[in-house]
C-alpha atoms as a PDB file:
ATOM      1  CA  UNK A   1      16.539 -45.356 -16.942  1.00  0.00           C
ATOM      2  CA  UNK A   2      18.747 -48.343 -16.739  1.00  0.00           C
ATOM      3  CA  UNK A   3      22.266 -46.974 -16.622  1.00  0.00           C
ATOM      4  CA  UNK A   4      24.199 -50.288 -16.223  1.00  0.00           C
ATOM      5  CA  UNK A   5      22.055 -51.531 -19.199  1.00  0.00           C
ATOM      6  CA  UNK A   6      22.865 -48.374 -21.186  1.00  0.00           C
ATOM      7  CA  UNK A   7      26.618 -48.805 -20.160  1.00  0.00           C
ATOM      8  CA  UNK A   8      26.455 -52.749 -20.960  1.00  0.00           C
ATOM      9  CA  UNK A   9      25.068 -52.247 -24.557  1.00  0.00           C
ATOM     10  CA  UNK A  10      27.303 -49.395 -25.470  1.00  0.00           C
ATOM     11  CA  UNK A  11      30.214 -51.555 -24.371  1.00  0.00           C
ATOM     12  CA  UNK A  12      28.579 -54.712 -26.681  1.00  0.00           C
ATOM     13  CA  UNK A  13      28.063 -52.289 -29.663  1.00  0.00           C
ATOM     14  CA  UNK A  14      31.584 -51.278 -28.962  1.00  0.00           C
ATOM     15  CA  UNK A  15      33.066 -54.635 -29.176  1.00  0.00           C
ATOM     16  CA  UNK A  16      31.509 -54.537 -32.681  1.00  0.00           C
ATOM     17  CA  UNK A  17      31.764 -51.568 -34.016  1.00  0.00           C
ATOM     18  CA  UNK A  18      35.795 -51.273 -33.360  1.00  0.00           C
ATOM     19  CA  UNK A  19      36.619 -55.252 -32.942  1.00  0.00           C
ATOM     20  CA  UNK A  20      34.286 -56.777 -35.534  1.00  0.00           C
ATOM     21  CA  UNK A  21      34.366 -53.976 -38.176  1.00  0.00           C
ATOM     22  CA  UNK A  22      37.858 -53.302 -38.030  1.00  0.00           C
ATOM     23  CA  UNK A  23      38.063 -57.280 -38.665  1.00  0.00           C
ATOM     24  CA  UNK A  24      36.013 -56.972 -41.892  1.00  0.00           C
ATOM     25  CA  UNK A  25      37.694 -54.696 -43.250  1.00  0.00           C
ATOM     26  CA  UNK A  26      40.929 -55.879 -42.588  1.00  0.00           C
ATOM     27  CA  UNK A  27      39.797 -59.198 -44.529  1.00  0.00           C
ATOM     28  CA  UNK A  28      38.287 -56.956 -47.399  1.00  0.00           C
ATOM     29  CA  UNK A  29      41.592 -55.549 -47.524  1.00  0.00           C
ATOM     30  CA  UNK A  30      43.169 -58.599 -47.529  1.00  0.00           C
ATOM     31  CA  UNK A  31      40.869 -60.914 -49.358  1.00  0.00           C
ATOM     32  CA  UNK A  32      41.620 -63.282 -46.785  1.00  0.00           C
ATOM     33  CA  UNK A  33      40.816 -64.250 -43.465  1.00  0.00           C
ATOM     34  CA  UNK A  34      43.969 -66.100 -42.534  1.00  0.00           C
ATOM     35  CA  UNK A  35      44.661 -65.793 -38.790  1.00  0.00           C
ATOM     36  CA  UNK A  36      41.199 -66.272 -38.073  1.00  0.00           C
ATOM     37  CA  UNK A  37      39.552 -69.687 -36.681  1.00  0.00           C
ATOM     38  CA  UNK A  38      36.217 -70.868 -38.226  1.00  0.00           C
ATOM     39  CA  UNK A  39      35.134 -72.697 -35.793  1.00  0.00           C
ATOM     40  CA  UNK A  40      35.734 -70.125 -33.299  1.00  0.00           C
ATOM     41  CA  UNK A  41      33.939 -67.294 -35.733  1.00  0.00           C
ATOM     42  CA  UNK A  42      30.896 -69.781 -36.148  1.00  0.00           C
ATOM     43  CA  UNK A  43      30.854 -70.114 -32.409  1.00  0.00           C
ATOM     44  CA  UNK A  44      30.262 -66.584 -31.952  1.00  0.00           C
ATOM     45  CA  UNK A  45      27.663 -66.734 -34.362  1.00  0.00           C
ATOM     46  CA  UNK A  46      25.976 -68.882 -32.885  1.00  0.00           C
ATOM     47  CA  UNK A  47      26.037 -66.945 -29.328  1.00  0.00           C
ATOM     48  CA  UNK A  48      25.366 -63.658 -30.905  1.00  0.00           C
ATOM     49  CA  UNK A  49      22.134 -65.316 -32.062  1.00  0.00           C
ATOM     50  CA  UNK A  50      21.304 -67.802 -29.186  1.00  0.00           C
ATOM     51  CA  UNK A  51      21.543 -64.471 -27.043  1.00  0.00           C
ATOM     52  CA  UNK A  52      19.609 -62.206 -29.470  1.00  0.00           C
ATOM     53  CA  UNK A  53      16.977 -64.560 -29.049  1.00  0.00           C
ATOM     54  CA  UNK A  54      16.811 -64.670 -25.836  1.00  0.00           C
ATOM     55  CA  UNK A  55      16.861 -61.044 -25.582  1.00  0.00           C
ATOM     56  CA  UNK A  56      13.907 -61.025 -27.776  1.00  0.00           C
ATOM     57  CA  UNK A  57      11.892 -63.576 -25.759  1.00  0.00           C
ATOM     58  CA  UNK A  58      12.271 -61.785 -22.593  1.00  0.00           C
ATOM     59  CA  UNK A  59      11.955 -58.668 -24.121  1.00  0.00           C
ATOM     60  CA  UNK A  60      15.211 -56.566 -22.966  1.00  0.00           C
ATOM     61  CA  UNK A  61      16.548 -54.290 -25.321  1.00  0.00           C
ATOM     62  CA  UNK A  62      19.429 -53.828 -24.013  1.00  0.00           C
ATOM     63  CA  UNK A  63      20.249 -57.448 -24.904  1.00  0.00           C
ATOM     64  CA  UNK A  64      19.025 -57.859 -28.260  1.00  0.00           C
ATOM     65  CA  UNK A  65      20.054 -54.992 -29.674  1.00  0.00           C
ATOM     66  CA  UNK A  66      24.144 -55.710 -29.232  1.00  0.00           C
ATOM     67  CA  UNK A  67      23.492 -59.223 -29.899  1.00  0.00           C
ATOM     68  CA  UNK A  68      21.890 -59.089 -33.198  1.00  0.00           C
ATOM     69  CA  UNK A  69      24.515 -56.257 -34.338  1.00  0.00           C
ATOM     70  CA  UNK A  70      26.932 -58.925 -33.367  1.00  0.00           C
ATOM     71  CA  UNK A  71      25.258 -61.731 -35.280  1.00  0.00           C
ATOM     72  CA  UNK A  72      25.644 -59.206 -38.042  1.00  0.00           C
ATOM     73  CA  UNK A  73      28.815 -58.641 -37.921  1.00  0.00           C
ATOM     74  CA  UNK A  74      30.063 -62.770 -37.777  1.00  0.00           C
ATOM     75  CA  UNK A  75      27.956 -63.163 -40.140  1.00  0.00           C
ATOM     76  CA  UNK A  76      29.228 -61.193 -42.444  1.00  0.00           C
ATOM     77  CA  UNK A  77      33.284 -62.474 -41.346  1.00  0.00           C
ATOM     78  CA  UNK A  78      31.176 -65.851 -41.831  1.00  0.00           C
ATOM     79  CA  UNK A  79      30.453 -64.543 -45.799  1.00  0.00           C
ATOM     80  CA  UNK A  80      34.145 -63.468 -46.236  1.00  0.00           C
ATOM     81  CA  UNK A  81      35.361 -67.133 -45.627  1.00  0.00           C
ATOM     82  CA  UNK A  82      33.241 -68.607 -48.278  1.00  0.00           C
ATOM     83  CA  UNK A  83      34.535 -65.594 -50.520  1.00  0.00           C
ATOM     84  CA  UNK A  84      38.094 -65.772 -49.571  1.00  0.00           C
ATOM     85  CA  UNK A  85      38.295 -69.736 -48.804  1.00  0.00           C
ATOM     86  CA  UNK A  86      41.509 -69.845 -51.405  1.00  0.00           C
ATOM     87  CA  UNK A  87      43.284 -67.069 -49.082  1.00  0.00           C
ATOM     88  CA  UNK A  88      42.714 -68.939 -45.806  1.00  0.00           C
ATOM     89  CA  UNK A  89      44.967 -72.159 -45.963  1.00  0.00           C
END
């Protein structure tokens, strides 16, 4: 067993399931997603799937799995501001 992989991808799913989540539903809440930067959210995006990719192609769990959670989780921030695009200026 990998144990720094294990340790890496808990700390990745982590990152998402207490940064990113609590983010979402914060906006929910809000029905806004002022304070946030687009570009910097579609950045991310764009990592968390550039990355789950390459987990993918080389075939490393460890990798993938956190990433595409990740890509998930923008992606859905991404969703919220098309829906709340009045509450952001």
């Amino acid at each position: 067993m990998d144990y720094y992989g294990v340790l890496a991808n808990v700390a990745s799913l982590l990152v998402v399931a207490l940064g990113l989540v609590s983010q979402i539903t914060l906006n929910f809440r809000r029905k806004s997603c002022k304070g946030l930067s687009l570009p910097m959210m579609g950045t991310c995006a764009l990592a968390y799937l550039l990355w789950g990719i390459y987990g993918w192609h080389i075939h490393d769990w460890y990798v993938t799995t956190a990433q595409v959670v990740g890509f998930v989780a923008i992606s859905i921030i991404l969703l919220q501001f098309w829906l709340y695009r009045s509450g952001t200026k």
